[in-house]
N, C-alpha and C. Protein backbone atom coordinates (compact mmCIF):
# COMPACT_ATOMS: atom_id res chain seq x y z
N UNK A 1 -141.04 62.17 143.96
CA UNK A 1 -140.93 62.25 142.52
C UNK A 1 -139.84 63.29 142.18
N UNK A 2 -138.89 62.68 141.25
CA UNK A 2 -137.62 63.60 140.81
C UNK A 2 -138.27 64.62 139.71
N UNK A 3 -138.20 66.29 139.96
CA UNK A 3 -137.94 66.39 138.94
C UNK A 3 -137.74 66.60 137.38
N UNK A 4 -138.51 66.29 136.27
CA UNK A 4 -137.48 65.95 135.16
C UNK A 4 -136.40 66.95 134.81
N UNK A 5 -136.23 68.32 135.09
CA UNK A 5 -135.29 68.94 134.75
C UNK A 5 -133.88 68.90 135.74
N UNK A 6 -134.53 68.25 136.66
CA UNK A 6 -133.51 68.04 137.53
C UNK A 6 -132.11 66.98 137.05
N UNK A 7 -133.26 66.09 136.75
CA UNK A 7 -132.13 64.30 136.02
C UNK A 7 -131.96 64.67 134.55
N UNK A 8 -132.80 65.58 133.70
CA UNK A 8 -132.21 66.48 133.02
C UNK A 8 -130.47 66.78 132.81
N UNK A 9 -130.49 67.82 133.94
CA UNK A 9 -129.28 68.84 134.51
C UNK A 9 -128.43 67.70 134.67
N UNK A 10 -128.61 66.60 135.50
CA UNK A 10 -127.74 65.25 135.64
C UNK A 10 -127.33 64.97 134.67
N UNK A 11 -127.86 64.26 133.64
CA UNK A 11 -127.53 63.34 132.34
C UNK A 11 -126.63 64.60 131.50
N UNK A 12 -127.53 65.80 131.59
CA UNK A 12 -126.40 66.85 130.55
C UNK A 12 -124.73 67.05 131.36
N UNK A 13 -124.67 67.03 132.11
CA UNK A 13 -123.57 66.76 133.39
C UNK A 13 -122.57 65.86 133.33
N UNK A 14 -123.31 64.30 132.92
CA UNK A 14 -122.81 63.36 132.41
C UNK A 14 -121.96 63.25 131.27
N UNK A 15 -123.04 63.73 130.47
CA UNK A 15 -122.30 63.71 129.20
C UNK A 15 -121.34 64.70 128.58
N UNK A 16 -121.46 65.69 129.18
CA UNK A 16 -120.44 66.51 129.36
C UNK A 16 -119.12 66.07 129.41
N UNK A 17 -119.23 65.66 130.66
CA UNK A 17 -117.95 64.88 131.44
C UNK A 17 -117.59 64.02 130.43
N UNK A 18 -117.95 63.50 129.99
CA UNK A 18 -117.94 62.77 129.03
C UNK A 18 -116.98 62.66 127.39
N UNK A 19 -117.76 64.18 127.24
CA UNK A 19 -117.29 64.76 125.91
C UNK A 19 -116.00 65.37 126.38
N UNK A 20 -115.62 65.71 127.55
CA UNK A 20 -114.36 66.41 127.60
C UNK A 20 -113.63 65.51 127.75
N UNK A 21 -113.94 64.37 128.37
CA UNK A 21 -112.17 62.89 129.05
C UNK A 21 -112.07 62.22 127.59
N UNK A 22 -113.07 62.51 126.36
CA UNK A 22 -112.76 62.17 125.60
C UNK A 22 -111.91 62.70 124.35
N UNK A 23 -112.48 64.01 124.49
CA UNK A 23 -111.34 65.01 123.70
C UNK A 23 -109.88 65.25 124.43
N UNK A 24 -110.14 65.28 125.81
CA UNK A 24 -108.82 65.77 126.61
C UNK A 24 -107.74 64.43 126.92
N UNK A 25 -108.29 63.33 127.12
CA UNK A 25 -107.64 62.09 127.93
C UNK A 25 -106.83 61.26 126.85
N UNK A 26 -105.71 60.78 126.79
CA UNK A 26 -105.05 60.34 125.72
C UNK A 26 -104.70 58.68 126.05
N UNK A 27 -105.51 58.26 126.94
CA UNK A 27 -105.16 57.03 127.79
C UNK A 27 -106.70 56.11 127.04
N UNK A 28 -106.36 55.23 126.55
CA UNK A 28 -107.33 54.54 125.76
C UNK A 28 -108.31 53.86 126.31
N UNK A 29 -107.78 53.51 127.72
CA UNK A 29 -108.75 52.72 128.77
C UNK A 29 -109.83 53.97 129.27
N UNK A 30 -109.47 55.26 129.65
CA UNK A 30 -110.14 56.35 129.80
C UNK A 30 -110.75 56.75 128.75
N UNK A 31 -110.47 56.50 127.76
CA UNK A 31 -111.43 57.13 126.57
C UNK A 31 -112.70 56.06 126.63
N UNK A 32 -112.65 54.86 126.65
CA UNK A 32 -113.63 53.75 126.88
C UNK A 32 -113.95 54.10 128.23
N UNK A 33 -113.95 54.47 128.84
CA UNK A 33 -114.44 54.86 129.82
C UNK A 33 -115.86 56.10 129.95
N UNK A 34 -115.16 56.83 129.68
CA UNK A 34 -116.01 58.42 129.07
C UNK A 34 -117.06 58.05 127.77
N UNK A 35 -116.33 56.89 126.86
CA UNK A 35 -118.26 56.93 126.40
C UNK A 35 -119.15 56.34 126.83
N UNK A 36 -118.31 55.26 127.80
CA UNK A 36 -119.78 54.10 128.41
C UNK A 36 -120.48 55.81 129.56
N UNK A 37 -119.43 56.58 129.92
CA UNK A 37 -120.39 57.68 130.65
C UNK A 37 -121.32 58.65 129.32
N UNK A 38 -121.08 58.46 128.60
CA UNK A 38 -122.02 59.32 127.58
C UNK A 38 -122.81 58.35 126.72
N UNK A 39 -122.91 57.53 127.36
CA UNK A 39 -123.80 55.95 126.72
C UNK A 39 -124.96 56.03 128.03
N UNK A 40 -124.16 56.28 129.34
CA UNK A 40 -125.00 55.97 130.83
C UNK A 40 -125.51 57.66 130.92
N UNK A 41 -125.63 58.76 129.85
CA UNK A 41 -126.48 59.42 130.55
C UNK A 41 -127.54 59.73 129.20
N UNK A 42 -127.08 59.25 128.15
CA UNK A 42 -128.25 59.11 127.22
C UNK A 42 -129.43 57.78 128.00
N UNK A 43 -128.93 56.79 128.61
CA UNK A 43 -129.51 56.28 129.22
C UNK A 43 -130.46 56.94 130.10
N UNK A 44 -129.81 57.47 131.05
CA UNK A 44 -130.78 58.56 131.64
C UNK A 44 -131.73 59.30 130.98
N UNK A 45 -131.70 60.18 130.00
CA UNK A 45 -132.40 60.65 129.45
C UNK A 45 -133.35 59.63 128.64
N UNK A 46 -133.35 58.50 128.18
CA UNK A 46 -134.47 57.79 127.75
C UNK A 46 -135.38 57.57 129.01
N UNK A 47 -134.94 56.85 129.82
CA UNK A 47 -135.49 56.66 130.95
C UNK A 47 -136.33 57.71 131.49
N UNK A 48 -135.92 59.36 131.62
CA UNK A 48 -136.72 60.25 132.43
C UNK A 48 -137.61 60.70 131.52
N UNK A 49 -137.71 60.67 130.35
CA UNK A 49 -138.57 61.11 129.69
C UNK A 49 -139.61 59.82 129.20
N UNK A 50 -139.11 57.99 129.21
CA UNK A 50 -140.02 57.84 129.12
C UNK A 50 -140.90 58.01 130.60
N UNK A 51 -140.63 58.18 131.43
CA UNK A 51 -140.99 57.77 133.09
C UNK A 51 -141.98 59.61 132.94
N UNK A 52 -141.73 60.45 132.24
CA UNK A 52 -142.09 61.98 131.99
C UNK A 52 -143.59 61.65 131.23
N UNK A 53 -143.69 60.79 129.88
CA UNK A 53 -144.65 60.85 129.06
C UNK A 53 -145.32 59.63 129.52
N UNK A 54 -145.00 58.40 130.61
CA UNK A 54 -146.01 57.48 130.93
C UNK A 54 -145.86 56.42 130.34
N UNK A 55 -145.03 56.25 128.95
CA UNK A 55 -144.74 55.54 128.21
C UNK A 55 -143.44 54.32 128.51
N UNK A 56 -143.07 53.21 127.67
CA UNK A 56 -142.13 51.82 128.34
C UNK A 56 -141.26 52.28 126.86
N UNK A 57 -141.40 52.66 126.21
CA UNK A 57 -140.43 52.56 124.86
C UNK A 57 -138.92 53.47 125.02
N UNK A 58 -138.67 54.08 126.08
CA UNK A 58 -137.85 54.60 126.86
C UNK A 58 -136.88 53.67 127.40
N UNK A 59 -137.54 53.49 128.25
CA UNK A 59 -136.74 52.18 128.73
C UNK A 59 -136.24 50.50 128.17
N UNK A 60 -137.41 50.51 126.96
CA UNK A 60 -136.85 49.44 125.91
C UNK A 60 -135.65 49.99 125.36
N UNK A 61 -135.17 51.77 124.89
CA UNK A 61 -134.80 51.64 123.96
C UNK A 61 -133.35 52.01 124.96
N UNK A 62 -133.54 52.30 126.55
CA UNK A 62 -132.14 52.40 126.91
C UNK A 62 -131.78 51.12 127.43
N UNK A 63 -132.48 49.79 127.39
CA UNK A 63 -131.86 48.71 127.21
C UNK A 63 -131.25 48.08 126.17
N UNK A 64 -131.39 48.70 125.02
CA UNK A 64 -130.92 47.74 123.72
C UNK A 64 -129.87 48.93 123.79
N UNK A 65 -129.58 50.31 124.25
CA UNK A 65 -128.40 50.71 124.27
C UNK A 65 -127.45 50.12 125.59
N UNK A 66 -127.90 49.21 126.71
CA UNK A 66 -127.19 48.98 127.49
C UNK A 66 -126.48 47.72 126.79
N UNK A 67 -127.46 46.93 125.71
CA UNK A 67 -126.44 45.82 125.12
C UNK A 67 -125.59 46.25 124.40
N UNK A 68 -125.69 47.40 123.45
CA UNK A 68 -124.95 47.81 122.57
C UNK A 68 -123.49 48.40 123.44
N UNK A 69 -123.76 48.80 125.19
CA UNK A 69 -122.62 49.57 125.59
C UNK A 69 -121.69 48.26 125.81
N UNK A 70 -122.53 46.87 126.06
CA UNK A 70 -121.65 46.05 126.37
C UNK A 70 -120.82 44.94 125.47
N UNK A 71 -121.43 45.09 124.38
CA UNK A 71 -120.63 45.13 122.87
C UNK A 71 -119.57 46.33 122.41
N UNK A 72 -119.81 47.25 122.78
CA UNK A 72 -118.60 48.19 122.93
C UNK A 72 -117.12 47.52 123.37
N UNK A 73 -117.74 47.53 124.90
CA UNK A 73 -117.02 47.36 125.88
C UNK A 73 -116.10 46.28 125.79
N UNK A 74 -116.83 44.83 125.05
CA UNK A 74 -116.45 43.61 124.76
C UNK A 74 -115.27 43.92 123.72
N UNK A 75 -115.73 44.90 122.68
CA UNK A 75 -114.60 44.95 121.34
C UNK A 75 -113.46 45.97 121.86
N UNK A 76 -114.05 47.21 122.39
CA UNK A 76 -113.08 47.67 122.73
C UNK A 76 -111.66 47.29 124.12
N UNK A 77 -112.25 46.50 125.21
CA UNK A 77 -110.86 45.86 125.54
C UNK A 77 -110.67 44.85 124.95
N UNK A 78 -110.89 44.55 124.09
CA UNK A 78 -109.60 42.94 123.45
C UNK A 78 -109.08 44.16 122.09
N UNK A 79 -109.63 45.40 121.89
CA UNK A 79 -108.62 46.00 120.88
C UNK A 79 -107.39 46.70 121.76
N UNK A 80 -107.56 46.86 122.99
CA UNK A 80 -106.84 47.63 123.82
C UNK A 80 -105.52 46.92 124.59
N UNK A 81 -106.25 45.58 124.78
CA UNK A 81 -105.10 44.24 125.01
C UNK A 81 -104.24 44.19 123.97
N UNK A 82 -105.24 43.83 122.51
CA UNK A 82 -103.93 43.59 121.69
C UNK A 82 -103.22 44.62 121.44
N UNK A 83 -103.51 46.25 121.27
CA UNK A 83 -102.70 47.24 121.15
C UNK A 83 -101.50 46.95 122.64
N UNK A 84 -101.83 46.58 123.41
CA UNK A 84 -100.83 46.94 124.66
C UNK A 84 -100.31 45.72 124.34
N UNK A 85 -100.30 44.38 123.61
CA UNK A 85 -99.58 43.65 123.30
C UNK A 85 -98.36 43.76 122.23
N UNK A 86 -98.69 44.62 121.12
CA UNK A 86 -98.17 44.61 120.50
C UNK A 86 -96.98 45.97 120.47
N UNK A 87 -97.93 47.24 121.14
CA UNK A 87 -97.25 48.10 121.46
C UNK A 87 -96.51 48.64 122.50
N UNK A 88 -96.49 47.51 123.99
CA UNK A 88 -96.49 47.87 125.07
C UNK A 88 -97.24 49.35 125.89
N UNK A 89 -98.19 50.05 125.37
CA UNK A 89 -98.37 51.41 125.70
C UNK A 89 -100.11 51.68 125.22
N UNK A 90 -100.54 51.81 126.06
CA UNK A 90 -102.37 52.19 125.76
C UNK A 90 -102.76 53.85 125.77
N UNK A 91 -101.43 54.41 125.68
CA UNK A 91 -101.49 56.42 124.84
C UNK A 91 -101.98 56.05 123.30
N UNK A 92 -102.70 56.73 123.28
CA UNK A 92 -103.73 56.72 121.83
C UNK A 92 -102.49 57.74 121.28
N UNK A 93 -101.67 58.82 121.38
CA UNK A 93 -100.56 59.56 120.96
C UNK A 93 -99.95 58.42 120.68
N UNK A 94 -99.09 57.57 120.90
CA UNK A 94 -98.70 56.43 120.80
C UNK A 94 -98.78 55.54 119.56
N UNK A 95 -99.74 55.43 119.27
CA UNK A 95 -100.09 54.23 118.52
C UNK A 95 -100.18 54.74 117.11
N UNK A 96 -99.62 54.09 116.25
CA UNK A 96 -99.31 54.47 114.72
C UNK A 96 -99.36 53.10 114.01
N UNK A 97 -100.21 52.33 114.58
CA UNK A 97 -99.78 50.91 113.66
C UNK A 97 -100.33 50.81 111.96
N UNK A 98 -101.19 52.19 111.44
CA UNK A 98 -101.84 52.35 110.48
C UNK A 98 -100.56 53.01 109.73
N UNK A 99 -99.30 53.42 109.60
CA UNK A 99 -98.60 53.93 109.34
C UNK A 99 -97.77 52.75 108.27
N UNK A 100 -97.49 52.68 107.04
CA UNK A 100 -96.57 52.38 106.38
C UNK A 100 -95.26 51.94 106.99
């Protein structure tokens, strides 16, 4: 048996990592990247705490976030295609198409 402060320390770890490739990384495929990791450790944390209190509503509710990561995932590369279609370049510095 893990634990819970252990997968705790993990998931806060995660999301960490997370919060920084997203403030720091200017590469758009990496930014989609870093939230499906701060999507996969809120995951974690539903999971250890419901698996902590005995309870399934944990794990219901980090499955309807695993559909939601893959609705992300779905919108965000076909926005990332067409930006690299139109702009040749997936630098979020880059991209100004909201510009006049």
């Amino acid at each position: 048996m893990v634990n819970l402060n252990a997968v705790l320390l993990i998931s806060f770890l995660l999301f960490s990592i997370g919060i920084i490739g997203v403030l720091i990384r200017r590469n758009a495929l990496v930014i989609l990247m870093c939230v499906e990791l701060m999507l996969n450790a809120a995951n974690l944390n539903f999971i250890a705490f419901a698996r902590h209190s005995g309870s399934i509503s944990g794990q219901a509710f980090a499955l309807l976030v695993m559909g939601f990561a893959a609705a992300e995932v779905a919108v965000g590369l076909a926005l990332v295609v067409a930006l690299y279609r139109k702009r040749d370049t997936v630098q979020v510095d880059d991209i100004n198409l909201l510009k006049g």
